[in-house]
C-alpha atoms as a PDB file:
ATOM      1  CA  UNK A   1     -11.837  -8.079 -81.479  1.00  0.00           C
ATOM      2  CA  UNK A   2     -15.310  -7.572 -79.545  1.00  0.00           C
ATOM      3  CA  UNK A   3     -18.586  -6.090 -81.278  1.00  0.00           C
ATOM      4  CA  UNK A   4     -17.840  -2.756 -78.852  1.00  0.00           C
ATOM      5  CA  UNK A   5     -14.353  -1.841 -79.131  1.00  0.00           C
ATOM      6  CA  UNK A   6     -12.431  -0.532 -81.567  1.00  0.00           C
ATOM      7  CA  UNK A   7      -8.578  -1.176 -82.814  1.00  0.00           C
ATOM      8  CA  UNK A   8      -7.355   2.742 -81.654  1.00  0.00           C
ATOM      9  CA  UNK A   9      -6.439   3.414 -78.587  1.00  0.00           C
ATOM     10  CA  UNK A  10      -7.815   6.212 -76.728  1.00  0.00           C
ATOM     11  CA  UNK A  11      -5.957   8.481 -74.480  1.00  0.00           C
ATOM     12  CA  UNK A  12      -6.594   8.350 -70.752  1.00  0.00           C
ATOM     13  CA  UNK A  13      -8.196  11.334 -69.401  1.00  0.00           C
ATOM     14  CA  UNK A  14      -6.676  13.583 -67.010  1.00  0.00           C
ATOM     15  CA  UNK A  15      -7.182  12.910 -63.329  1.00  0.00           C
ATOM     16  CA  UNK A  16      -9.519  15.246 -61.937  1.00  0.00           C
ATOM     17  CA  UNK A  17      -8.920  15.975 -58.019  1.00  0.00           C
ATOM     18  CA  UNK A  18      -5.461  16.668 -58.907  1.00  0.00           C
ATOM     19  CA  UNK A  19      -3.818  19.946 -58.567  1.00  0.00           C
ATOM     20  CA  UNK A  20      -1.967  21.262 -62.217  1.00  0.00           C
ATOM     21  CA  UNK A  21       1.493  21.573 -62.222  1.00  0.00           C
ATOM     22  CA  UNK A  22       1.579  25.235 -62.751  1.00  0.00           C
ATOM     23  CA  UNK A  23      -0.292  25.832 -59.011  1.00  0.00           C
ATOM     24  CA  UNK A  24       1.921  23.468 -57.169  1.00  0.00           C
ATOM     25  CA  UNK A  25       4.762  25.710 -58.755  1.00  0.00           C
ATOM     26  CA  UNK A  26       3.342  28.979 -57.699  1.00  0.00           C
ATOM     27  CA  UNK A  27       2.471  27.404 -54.432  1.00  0.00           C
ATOM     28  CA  UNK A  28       5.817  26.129 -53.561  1.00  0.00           C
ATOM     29  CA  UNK A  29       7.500  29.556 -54.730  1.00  0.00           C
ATOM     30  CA  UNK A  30       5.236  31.461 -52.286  1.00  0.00           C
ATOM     31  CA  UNK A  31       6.098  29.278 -49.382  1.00  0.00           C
ATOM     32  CA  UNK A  32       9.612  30.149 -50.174  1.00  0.00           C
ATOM     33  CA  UNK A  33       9.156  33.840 -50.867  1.00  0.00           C
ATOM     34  CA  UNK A  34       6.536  34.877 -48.283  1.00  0.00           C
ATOM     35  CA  UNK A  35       9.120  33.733 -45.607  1.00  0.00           C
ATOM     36  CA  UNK A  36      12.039  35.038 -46.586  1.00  0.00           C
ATOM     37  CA  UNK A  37      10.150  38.496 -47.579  1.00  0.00           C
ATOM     38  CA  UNK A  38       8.528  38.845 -43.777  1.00  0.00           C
ATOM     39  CA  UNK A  39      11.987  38.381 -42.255  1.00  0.00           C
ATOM     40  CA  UNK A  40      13.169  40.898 -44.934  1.00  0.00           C
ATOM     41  CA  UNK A  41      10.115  42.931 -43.429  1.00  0.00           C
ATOM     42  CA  UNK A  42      10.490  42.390 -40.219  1.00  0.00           C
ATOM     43  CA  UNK A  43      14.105  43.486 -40.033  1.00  0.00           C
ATOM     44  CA  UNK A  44      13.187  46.877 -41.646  1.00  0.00           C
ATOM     45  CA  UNK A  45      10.890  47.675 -38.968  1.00  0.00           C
ATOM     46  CA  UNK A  46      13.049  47.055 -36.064  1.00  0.00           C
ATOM     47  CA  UNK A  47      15.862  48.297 -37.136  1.00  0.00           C
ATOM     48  CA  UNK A  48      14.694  50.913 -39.596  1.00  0.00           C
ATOM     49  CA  UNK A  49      14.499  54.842 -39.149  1.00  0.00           C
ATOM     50  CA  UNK A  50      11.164  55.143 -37.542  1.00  0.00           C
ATOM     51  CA  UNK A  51      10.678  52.446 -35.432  1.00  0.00           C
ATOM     52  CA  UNK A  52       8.592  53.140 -32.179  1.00  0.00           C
ATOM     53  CA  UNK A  53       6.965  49.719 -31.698  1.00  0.00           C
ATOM     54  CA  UNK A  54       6.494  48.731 -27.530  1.00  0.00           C
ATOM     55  CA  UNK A  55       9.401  45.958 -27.925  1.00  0.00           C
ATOM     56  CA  UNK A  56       9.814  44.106 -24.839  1.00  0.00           C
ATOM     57  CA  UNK A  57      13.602  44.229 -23.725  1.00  0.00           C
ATOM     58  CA  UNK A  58      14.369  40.542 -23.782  1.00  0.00           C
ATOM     59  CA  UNK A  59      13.345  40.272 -27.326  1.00  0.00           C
ATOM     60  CA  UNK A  60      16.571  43.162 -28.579  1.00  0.00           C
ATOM     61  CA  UNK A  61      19.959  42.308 -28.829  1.00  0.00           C
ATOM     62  CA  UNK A  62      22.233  39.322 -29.702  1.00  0.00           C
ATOM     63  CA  UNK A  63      20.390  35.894 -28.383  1.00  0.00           C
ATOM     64  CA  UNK A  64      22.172  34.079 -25.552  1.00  0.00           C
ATOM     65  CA  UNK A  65      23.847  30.880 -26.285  1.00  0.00           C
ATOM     66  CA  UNK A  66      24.873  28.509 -23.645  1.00  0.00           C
ATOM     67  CA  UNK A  67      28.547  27.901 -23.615  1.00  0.00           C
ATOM     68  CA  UNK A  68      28.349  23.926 -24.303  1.00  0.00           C
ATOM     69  CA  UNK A  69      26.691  24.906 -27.929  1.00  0.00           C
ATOM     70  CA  UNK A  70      30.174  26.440 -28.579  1.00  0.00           C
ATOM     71  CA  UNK A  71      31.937  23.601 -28.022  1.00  0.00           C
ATOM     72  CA  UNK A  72      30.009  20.906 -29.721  1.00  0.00           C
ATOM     73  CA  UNK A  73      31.815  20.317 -33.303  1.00  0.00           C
ATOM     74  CA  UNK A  74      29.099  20.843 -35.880  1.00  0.00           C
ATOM     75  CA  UNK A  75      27.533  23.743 -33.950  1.00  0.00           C
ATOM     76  CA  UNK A  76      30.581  25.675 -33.753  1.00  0.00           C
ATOM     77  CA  UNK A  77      30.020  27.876 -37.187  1.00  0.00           C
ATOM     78  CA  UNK A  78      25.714  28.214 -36.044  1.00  0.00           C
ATOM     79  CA  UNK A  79      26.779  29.839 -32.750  1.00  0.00           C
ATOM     80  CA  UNK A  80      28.880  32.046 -34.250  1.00  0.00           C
ATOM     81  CA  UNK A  81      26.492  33.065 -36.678  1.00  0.00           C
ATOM     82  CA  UNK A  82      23.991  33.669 -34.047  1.00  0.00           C
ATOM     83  CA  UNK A  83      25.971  35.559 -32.140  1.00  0.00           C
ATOM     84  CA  UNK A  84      26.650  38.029 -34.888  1.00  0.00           C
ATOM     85  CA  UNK A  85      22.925  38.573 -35.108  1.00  0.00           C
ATOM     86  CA  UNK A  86      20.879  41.840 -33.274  1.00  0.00           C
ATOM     87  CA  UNK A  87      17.230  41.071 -32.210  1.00  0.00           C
ATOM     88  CA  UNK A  88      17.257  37.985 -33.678  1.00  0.00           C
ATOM     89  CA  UNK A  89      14.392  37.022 -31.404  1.00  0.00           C
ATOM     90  CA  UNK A  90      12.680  40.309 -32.157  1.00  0.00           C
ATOM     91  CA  UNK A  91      13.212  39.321 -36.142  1.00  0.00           C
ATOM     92  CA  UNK A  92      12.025  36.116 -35.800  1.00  0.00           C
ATOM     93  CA  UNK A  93       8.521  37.011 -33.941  1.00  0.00           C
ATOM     94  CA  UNK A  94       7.662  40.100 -36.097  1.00  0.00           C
ATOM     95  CA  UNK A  95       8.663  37.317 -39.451  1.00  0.00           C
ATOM     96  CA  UNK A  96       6.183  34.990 -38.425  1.00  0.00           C
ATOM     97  CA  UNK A  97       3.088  37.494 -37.320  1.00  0.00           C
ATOM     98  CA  UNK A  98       3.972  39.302 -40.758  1.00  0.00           C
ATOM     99  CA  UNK A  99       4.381  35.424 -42.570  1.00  0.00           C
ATOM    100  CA  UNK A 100       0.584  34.933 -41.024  1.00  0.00           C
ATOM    101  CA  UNK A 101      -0.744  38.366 -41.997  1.00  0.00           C
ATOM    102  CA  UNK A 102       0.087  37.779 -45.497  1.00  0.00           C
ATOM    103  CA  UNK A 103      -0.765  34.168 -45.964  1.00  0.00           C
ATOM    104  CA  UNK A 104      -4.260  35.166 -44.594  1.00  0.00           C
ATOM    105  CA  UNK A 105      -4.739  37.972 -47.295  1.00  0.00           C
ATOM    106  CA  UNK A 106      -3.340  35.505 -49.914  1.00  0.00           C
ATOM    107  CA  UNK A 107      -6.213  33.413 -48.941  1.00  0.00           C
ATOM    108  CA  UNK A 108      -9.013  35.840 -48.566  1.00  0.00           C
ATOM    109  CA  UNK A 109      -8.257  37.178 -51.978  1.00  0.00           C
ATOM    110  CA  UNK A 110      -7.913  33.518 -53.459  1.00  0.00           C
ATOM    111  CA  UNK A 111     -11.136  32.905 -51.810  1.00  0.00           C
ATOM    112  CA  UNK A 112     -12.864  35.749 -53.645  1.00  0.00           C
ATOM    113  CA  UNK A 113     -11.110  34.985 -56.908  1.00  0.00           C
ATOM    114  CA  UNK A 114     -12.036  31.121 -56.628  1.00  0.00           C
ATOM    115  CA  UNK A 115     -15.672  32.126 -56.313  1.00  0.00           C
ATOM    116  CA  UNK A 116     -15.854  34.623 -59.582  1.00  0.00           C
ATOM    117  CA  UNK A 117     -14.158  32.333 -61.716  1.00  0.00           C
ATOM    118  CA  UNK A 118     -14.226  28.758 -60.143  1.00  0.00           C
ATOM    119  CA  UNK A 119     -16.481  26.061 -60.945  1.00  0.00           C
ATOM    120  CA  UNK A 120     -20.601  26.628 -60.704  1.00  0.00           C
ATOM    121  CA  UNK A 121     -22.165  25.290 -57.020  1.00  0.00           C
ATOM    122  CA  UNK A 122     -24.460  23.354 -58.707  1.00  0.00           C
ATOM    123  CA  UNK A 123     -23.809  20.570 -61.483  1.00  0.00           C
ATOM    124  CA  UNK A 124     -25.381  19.112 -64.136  1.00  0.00           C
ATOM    125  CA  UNK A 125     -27.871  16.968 -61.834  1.00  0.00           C
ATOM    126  CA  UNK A 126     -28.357  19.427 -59.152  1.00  0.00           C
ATOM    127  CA  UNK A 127     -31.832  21.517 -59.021  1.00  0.00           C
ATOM    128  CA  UNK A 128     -31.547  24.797 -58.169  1.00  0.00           C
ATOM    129  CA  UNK A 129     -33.230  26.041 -54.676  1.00  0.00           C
ATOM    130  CA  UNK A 130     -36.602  26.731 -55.106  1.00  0.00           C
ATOM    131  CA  UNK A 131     -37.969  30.520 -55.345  1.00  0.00           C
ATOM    132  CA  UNK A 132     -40.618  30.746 -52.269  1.00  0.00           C
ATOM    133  CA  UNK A 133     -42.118  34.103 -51.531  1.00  0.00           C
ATOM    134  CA  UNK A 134     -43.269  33.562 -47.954  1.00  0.00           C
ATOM    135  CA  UNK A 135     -45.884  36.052 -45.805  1.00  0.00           C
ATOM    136  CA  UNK A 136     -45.444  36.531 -42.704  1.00  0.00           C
ATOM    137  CA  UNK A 137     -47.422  34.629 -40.710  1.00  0.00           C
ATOM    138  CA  UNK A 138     -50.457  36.760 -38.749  1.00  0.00           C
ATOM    139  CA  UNK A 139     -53.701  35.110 -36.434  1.00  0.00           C
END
C-alpha cells in the first residue's frame, strides 16, 4: 500500500455529459405520443363538424393503390387496409405540420425553462463581463 491511497474503495462518480434516465424516458414517450396525438388531431379536423379548410381535391378520399401491390403476398393485408382508409393523404400531411407545430412549442418552452432553472453561464473560473458606462463619442 502507497503513502497516498487508502484501503476503501471509492465510488466512481457519475458521468457528466450524459442524459438521466428519467429524460430519455420522457423523451422517448413524447416521440411516441406527439405522433400518434397529431394524427388523432389531424383526423378531427378533416373529418370533424366544422371543417372549412381549402383542401386540395387529390389529397380526400381513399389513396390509389396500383393493382400489382394487391397481388404481392405480404402486401396483401396493407392494401387492404389502405384502401379502407378516407383522406389518408389529407391525414397524413395535416399529422406531420401539427407533429412540427408541437415539437417546436415543446422546444421553445424547454428553452425558456432550461434557462430559469439550468446551469449558471458562467463557472467557477469564468469572470463576469465587465460593467463599462460608455459616452457617446462628440468632436
Amino acid at each position: 500500500m502507497g503513502k497516498y491511497s487508502s484501503s476503501s474503495r471509492r465510488q466512481a462518480a457519475p458521468p457528466r455529459n450524459q442524459v438521466p434516465p428519467l429524460v430519455r424516458g420522457i423523451g422517448c414517450i413524447t416521440m411516441v405520443l406527439v405522433p400518434i396525438l397529431a394524427y388523432g388531431t389531424a383526423i378531427y379536423l378533416i373529418n370533424g363538424p366544422g371543417r372549412s379548410w381549402p383542401i386540395p381535391a387529390t389529397w380526400l378520399g381513399t389513396p390509389r393503390i396500383p393493382a400489382f401491390m394487391f397481388q404481392l403476398q405480404g402486401l396483401a393485408g396493407i392494401g387492404g387496409f389502405l384502401q379502407a382508409q378516407t383522406n389518408l393523404q389529407a391525414n397524413l400531411i395535416f399529422a406531420l405540420a401539427i407533429t412540427l407545430v408541437i415539437y417546436g412549442f415543446m422546444s421553445i418552452v424547454y428553452g425558456y425553462v432550461y434557462a430559469m432553472f439550468g446551469p449558471s453561464k458562467y463557472g467557477p473560473t469564468d469572470v463576469p463581463p465587465p460593467r463599462v458606462k460608455t459616452k457617446k463619442y462628440t468632436r
